[in-house]
C-alpha atoms as a PDB file:
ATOM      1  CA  UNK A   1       5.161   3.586 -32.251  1.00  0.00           C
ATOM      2  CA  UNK A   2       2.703   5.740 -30.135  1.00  0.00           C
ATOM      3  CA  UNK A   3       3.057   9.687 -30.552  1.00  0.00           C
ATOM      4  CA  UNK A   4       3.680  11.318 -27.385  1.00  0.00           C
ATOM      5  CA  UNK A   5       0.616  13.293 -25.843  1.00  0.00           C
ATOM      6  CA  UNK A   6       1.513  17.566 -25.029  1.00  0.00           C
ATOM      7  CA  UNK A   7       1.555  17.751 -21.362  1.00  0.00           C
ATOM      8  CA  UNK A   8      -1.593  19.610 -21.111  1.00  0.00           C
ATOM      9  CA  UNK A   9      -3.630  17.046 -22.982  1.00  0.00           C
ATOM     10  CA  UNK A  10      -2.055  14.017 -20.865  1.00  0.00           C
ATOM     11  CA  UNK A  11      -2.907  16.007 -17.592  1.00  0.00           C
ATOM     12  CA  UNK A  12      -6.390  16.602 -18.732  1.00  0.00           C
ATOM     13  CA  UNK A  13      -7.073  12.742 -19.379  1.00  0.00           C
ATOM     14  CA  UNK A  14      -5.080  11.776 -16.356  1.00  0.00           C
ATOM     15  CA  UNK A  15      -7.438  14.011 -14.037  1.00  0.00           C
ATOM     16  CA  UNK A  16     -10.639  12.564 -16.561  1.00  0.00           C
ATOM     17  CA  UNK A  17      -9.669   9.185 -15.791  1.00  0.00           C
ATOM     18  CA  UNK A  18      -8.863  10.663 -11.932  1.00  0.00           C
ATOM     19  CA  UNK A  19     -12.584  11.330 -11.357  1.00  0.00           C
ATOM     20  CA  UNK A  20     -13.885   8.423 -12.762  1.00  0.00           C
ATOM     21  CA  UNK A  21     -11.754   6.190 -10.149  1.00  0.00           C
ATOM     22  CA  UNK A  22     -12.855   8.714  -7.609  1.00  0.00           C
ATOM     23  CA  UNK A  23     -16.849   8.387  -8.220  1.00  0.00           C
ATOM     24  CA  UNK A  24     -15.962   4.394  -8.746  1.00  0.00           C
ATOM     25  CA  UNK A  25     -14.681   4.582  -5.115  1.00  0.00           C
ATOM     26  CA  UNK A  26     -17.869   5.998  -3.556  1.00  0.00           C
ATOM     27  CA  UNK A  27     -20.481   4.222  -5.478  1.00  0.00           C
ATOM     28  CA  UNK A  28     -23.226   2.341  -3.540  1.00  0.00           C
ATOM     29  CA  UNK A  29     -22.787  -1.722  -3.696  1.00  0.00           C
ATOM     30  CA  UNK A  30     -24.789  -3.393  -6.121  1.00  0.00           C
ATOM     31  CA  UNK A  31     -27.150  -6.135  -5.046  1.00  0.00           C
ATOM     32  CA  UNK A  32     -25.062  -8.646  -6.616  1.00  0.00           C
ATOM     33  CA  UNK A  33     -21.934  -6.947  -4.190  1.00  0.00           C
ATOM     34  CA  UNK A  34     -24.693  -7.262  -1.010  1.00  0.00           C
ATOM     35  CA  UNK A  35     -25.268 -10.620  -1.908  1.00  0.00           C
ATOM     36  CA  UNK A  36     -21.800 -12.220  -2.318  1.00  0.00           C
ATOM     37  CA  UNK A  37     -20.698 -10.130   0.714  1.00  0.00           C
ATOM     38  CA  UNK A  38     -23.254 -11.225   2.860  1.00  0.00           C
ATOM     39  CA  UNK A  39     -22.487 -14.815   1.382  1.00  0.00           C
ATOM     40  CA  UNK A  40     -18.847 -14.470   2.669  1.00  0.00           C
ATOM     41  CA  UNK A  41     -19.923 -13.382   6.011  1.00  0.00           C
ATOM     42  CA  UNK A  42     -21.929 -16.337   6.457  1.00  0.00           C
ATOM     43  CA  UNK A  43     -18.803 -18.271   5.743  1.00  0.00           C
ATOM     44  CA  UNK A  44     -16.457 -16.304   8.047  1.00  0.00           C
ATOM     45  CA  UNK A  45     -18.941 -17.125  10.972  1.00  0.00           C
ATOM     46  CA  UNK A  46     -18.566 -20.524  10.428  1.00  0.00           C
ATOM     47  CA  UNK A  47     -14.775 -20.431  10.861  1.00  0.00           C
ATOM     48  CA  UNK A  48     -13.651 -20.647  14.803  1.00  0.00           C
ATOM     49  CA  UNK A  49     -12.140 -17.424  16.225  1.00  0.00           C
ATOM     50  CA  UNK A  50      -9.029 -19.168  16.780  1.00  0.00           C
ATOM     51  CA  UNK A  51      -8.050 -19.472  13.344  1.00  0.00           C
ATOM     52  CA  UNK A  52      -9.123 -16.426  12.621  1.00  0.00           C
ATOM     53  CA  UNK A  53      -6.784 -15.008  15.278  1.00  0.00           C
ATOM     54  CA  UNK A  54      -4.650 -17.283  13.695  1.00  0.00           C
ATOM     55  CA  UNK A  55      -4.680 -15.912  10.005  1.00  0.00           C
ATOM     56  CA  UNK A  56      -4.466 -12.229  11.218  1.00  0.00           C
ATOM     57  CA  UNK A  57      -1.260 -12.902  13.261  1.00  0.00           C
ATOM     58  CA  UNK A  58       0.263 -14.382   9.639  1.00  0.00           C
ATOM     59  CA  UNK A  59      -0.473 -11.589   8.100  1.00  0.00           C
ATOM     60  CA  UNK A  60      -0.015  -8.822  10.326  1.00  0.00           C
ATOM     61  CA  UNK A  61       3.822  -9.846  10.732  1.00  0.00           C
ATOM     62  CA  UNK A  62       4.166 -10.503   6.909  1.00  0.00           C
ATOM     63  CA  UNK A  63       3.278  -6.999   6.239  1.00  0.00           C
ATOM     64  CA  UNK A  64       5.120  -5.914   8.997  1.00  0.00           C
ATOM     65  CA  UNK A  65       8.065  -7.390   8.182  1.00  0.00           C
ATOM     66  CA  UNK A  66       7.426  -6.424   4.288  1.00  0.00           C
ATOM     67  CA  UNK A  67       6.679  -2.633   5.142  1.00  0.00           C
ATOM     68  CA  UNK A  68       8.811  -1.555   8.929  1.00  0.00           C
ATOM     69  CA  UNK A  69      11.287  -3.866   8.400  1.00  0.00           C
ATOM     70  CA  UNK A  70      14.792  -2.895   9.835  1.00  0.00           C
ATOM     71  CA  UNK A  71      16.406  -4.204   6.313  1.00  0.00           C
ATOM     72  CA  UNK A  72      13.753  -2.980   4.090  1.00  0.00           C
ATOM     73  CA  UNK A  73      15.777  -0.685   1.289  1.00  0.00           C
ATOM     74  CA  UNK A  74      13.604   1.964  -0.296  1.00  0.00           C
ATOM     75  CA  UNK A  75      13.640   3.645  -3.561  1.00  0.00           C
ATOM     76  CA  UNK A  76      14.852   7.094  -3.050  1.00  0.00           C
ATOM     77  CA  UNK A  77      11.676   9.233  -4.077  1.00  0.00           C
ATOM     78  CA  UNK A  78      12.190  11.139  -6.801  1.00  0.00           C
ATOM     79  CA  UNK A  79      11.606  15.165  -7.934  1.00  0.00           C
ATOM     80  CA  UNK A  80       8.507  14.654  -9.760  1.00  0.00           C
ATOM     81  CA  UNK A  81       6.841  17.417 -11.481  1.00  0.00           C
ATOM     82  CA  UNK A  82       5.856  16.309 -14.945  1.00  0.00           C
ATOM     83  CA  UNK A  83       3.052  13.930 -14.698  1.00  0.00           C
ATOM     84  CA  UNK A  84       3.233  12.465 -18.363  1.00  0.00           C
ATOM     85  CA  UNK A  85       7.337  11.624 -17.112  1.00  0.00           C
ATOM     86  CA  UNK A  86       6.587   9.936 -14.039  1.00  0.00           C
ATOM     87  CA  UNK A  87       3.746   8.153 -15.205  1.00  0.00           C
ATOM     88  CA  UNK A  88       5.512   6.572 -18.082  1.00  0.00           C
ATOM     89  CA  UNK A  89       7.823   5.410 -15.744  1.00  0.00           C
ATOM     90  CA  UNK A  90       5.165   3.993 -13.036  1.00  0.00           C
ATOM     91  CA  UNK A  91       3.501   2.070 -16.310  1.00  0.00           C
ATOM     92  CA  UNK A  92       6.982   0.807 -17.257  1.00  0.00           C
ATOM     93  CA  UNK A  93       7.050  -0.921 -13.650  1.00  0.00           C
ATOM     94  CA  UNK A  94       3.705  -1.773 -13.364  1.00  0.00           C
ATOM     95  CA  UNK A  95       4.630  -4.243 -16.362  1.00  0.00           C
ATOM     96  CA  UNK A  96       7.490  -5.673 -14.984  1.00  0.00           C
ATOM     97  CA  UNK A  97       6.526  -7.158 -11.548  1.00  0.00           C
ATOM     98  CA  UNK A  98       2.545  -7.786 -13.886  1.00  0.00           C
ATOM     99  CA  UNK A  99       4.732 -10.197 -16.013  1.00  0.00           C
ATOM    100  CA  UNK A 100       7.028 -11.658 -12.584  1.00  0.00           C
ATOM    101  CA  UNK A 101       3.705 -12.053 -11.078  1.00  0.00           C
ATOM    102  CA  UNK A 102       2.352 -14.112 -14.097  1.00  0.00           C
ATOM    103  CA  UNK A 103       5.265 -15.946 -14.676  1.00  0.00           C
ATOM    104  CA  UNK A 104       5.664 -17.041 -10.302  1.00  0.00           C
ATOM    105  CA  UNK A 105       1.760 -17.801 -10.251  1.00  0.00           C
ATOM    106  CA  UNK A 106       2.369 -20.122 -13.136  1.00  0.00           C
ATOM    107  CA  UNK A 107       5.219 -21.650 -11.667  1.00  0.00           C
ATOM    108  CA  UNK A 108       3.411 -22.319  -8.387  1.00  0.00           C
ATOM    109  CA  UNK A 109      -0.012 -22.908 -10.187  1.00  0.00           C
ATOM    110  CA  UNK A 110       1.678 -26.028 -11.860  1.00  0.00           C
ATOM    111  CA  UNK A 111       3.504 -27.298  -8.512  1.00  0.00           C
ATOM    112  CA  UNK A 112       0.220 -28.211  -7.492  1.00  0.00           C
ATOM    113  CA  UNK A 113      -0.999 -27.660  -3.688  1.00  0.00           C
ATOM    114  CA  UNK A 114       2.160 -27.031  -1.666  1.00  0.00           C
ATOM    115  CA  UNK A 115       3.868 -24.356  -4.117  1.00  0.00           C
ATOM    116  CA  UNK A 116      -0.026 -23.354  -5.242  1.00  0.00           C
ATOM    117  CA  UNK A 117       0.344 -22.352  -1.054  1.00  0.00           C
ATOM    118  CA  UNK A 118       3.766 -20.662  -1.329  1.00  0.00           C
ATOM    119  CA  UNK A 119       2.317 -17.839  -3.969  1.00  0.00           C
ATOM    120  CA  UNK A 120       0.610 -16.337  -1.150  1.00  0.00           C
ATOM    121  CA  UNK A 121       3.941 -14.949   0.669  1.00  0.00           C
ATOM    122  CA  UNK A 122       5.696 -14.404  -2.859  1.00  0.00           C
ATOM    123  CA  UNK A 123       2.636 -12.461  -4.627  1.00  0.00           C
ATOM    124  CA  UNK A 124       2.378 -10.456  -1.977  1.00  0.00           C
ATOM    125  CA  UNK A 125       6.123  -9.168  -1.646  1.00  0.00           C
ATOM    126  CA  UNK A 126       5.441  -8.400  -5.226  1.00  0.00           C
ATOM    127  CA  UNK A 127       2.913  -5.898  -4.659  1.00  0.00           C
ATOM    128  CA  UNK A 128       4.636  -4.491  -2.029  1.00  0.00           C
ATOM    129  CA  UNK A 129       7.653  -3.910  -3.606  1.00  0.00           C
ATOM    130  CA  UNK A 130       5.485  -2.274  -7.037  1.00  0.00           C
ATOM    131  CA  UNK A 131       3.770   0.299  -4.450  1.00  0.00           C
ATOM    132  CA  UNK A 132       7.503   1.217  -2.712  1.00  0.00           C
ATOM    133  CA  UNK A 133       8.530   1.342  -6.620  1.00  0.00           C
ATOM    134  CA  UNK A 134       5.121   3.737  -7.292  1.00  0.00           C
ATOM    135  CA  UNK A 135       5.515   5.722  -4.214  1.00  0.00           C
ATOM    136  CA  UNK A 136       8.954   6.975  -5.199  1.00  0.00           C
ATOM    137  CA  UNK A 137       7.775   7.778  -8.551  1.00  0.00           C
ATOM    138  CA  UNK A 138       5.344   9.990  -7.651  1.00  0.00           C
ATOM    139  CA  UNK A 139       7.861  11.979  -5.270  1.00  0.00           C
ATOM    140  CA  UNK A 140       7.357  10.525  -2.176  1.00  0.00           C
ATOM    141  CA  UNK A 141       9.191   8.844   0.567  1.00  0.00           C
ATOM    142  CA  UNK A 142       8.248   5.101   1.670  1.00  0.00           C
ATOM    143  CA  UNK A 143      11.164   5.477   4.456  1.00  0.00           C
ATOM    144  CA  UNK A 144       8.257   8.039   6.332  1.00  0.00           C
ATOM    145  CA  UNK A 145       5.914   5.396   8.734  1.00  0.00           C
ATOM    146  CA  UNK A 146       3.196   7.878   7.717  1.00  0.00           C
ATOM    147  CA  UNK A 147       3.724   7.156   4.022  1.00  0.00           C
ATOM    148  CA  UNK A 148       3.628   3.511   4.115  1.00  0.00           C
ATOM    149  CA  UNK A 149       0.585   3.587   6.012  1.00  0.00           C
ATOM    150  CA  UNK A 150      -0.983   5.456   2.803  1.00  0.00           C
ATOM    151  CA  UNK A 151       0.766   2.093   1.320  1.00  0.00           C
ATOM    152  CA  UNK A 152      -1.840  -0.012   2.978  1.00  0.00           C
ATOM    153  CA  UNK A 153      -4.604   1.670   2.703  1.00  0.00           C
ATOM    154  CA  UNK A 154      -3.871   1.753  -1.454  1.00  0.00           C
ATOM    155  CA  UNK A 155      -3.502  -2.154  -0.544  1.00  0.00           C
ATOM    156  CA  UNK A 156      -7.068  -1.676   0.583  1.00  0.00           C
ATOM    157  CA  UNK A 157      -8.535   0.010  -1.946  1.00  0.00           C
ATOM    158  CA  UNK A 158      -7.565  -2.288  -4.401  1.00  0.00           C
ATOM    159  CA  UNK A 159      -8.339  -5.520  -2.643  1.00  0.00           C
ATOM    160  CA  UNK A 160     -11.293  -5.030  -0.604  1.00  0.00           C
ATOM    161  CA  UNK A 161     -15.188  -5.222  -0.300  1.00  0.00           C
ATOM    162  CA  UNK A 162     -17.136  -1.689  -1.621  1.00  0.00           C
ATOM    163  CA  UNK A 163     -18.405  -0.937   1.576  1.00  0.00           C
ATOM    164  CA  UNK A 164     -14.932  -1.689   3.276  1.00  0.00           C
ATOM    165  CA  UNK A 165     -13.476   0.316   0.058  1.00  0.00           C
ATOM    166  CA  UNK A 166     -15.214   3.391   0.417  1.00  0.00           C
ATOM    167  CA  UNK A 167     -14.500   4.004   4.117  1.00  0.00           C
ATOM    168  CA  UNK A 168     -10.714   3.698   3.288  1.00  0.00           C
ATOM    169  CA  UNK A 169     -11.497   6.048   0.492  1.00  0.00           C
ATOM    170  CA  UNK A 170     -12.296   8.776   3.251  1.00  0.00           C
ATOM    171  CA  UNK A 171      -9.514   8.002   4.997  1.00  0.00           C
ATOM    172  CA  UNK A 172      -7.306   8.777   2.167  1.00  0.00           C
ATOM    173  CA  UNK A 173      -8.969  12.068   1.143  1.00  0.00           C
ATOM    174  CA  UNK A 174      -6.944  15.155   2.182  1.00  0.00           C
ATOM    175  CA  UNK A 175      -4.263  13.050   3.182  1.00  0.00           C
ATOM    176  CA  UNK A 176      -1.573  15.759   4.701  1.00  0.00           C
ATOM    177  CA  UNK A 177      -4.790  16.414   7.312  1.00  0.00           C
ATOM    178  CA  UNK A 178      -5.665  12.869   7.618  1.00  0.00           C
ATOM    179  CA  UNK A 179      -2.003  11.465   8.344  1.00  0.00           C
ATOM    180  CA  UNK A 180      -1.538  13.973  11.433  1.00  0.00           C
ATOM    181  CA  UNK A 181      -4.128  12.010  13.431  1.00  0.00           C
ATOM    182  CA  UNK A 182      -2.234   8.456  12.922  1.00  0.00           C
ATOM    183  CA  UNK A 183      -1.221   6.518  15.979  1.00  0.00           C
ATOM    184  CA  UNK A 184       2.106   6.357  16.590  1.00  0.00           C
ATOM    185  CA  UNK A 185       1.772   2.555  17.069  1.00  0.00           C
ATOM    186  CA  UNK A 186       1.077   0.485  13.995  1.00  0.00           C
ATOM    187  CA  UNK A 187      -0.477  -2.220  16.559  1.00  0.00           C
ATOM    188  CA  UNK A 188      -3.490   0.022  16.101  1.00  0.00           C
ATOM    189  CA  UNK A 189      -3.817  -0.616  12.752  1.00  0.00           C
ATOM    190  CA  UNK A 190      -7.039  -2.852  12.175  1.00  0.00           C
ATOM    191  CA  UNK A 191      -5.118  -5.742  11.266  1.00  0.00           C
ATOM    192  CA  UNK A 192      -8.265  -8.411  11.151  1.00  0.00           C
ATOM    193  CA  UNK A 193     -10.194  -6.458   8.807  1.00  0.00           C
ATOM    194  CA  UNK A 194      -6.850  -6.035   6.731  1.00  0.00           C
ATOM    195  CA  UNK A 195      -6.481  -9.879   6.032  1.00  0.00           C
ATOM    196  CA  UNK A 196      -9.955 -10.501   6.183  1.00  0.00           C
ATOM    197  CA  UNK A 197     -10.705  -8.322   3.548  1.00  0.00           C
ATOM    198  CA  UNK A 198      -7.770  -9.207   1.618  1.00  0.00           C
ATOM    199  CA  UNK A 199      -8.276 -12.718   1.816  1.00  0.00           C
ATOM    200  CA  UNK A 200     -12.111 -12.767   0.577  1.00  0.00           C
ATOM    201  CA  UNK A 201     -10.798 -10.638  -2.130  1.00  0.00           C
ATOM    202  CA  UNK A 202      -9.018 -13.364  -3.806  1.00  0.00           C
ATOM    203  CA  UNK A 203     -10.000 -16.756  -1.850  1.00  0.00           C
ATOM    204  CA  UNK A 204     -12.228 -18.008  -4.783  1.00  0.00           C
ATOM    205  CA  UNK A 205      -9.652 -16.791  -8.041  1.00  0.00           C
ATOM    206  CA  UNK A 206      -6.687 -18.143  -5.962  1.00  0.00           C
ATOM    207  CA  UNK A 207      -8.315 -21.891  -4.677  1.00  0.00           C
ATOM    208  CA  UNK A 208      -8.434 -22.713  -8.389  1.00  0.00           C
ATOM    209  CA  UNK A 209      -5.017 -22.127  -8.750  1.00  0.00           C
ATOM    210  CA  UNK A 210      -4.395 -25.098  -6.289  1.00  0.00           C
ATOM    211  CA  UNK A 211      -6.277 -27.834  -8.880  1.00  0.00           C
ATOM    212  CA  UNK A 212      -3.769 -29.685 -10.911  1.00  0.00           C
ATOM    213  CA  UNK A 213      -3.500 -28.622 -14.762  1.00  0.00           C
ATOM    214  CA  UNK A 214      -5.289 -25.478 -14.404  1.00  0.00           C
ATOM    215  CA  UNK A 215      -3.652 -24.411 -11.800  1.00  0.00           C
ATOM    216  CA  UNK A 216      -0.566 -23.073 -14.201  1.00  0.00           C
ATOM    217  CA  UNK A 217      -2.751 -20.734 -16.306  1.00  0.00           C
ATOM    218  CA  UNK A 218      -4.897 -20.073 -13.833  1.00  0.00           C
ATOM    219  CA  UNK A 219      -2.369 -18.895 -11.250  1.00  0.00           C
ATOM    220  CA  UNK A 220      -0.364 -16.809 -14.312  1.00  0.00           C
ATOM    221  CA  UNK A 221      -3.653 -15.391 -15.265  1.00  0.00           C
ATOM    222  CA  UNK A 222      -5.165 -14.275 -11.651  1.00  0.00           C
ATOM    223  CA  UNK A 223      -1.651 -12.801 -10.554  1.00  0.00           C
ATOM    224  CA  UNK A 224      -1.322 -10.701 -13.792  1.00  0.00           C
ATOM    225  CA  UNK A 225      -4.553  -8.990 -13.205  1.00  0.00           C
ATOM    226  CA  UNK A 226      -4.366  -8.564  -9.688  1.00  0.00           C
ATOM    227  CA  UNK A 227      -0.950  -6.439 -10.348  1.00  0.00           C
ATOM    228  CA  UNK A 228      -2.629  -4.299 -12.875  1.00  0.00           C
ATOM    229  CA  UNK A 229      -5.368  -3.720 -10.527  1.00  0.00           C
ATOM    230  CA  UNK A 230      -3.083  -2.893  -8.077  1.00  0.00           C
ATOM    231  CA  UNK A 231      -1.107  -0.949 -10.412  1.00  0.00           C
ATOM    232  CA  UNK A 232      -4.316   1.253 -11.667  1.00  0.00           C
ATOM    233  CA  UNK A 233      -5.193   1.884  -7.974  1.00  0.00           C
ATOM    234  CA  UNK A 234      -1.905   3.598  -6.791  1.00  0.00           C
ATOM    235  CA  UNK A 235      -1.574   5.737  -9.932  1.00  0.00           C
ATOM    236  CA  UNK A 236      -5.056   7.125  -9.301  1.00  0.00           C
ATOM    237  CA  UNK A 237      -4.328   7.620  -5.347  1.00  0.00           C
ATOM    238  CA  UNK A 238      -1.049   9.338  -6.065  1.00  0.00           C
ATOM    239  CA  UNK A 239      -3.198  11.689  -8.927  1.00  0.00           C
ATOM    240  CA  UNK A 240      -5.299  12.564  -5.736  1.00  0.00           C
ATOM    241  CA  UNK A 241      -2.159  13.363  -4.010  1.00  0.00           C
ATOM    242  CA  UNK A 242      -0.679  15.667  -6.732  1.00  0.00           C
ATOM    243  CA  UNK A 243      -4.187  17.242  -7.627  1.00  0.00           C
ATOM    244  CA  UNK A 244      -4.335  17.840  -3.564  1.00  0.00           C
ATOM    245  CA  UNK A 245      -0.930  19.377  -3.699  1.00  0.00           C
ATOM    246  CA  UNK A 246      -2.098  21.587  -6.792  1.00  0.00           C
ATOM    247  CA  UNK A 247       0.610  19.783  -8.803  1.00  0.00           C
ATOM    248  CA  UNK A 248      -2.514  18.776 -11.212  1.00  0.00           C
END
C-alpha cells in the first residue's frame, strides 16, 4: 500500500512534473514530426474538398451535440483546494473510463469493420465525458460555454500535430484573459482543423483496429493509451489553471 505524500511535497512534484508538460508543449518539431506531417499533408491534398467538408460537418455536430447539448448533465464542480485530494480523485477516474475504453475498443476491434467503425462515436463520448468528470474536479464549471471551450482546446492538446499543439498552447495560457476575447458563436470555432487534426492523430493506430484478429487487442490497446494521454493532458492544463490562480 503506497504511503501518502505531505501536501507540500505532492505540490512540489505536481508543479515539477507541471513544467516539464509545459516546455514539452513548446518544443520545436523534430525532423521525424516535419516529415510525417508533411507526409499527411500530402495525403489530405489528395482527398476531394467535398469529403473533407463532409468529415468536418460529422464532427462538428458530434462535439456539438457531446459538449452544448440541451440534455447534457454536468458534474457539479467541486470546492477544490487541496491538490493531492482532487488529484487522487481525477487519477481514480482517469482509470475507470482507461479500462471502459479498453474493454469497448476490444469489443469493436473483434466485430471486425462495421463495429471497428462504431468506436469512433463511442471513444469519443468517452473522452468527453472524462474531461466534464476532470473539469469538475479541479473546481470548475463545464455548464459555463467559456469552460467547455477550454474542453476542446485540452482535446487539442492531446490529440494534435506539435506545430498545431503549440499554438493551442498559447491560447490556453492566462486563460481568465484569453477566454474574454471568445466569440459568442461556437460556429467560429475552427472546426476543420479540429477533426483534421484529430483524425491524423489516430488514423494509422485506429485502421489496424479494423483487420480481423488483431483488431481486438489492438483496439483495447490503442483506446487505453489514448485515455491516459488524454487523462495526463487535462491534469497538467488544470495545474496551469490553479498555479495561474495562485492556488499552486
Amino acid at each position: 500500500m503506497a504511503i501518502p505524500l505531505s501536501d507540500h511535497y505532492y505540490t512540489q512534484r505536481a508543479l515539477h512534473q507541471l513544467h516539464d508538460w509545459q516546455r514539452l508543449m513548446q518544443r520545436e518539431p523534430t525532423f521525424l514530426n516535419s516529415l510525417a506531417r508533411k507526409a499527411q499533408h500530402k495525403i489530405n491534398s489528395y482527398i476531394p474538398d467535398k469529403v473533407h467538408n463532409a468529415i468536418t460537418a460529422a464532427i462538428k455536430q458530434m462535439t456539438r451535440a457531446t459538449l452544448f447539448g440541451a440534455g447534457l448533465i454536468t458534474k457539479v464542480p467541486i470546492a477544490a483546494h487541496n491538490l493531492q485530494l482532487q488529484e487522487g480523485l481525477v487519477e481514480g477516474r482517469i482509470k475507470f473510463y482507461r479500462n471502459a475504453a479498453a474493454a469497448e475498443g476490444g469489443v469493436t476491434g473483434a466485430g471486425g469493420i462495421l463495429l471497428g467503425l462504431a468506436d469512433f462515436p463511442l471513444l469519443f463520448g468517452l473522452k468527453m465525458k472524462l474531461l466534464f468528470e476532470i473539469a469538475a474536479l479541479y473546481g470548475y464549471d463545464a455548464s459555463d460555454y467559456k469552460e467547455r471551450v477550454y474542453l476542446l482546446h485540452i482535446f487539442q492538446l492531446a490529440f494534435s500535430s506539435h506545430e498545431h499543439r503549440r499554438d493551442v498552447y498559447r491560447q490556453m495560457v492566462d486563460w481568465e484573459t484569453q477566454k474574454q476575447h471568445l466569440p459568442d458563436d461556437i460556429n467560429e470555432f475552427n472546426w476543420r482543423s479540429f477533426q483534421q487534426e484529430y483524425r491524423d492523430y489516430i488514423d494509422l493506430a485506429k485502421m489496424a483496429q479494423l483487420i480481423p484478429i488483431i483488431g481486438a487487442p489492438v483496439g483495447a490497446v490503442v483506446n487505453y493509451r489514448l485515455l491516459r494521454k488524454l487523462g495526463q493532458t487535462a491534469m497538467n492544463a488544470y495545474r496551469m489553471r490553479w498555479q495561474e490562480a495562485g492556488k499552486l
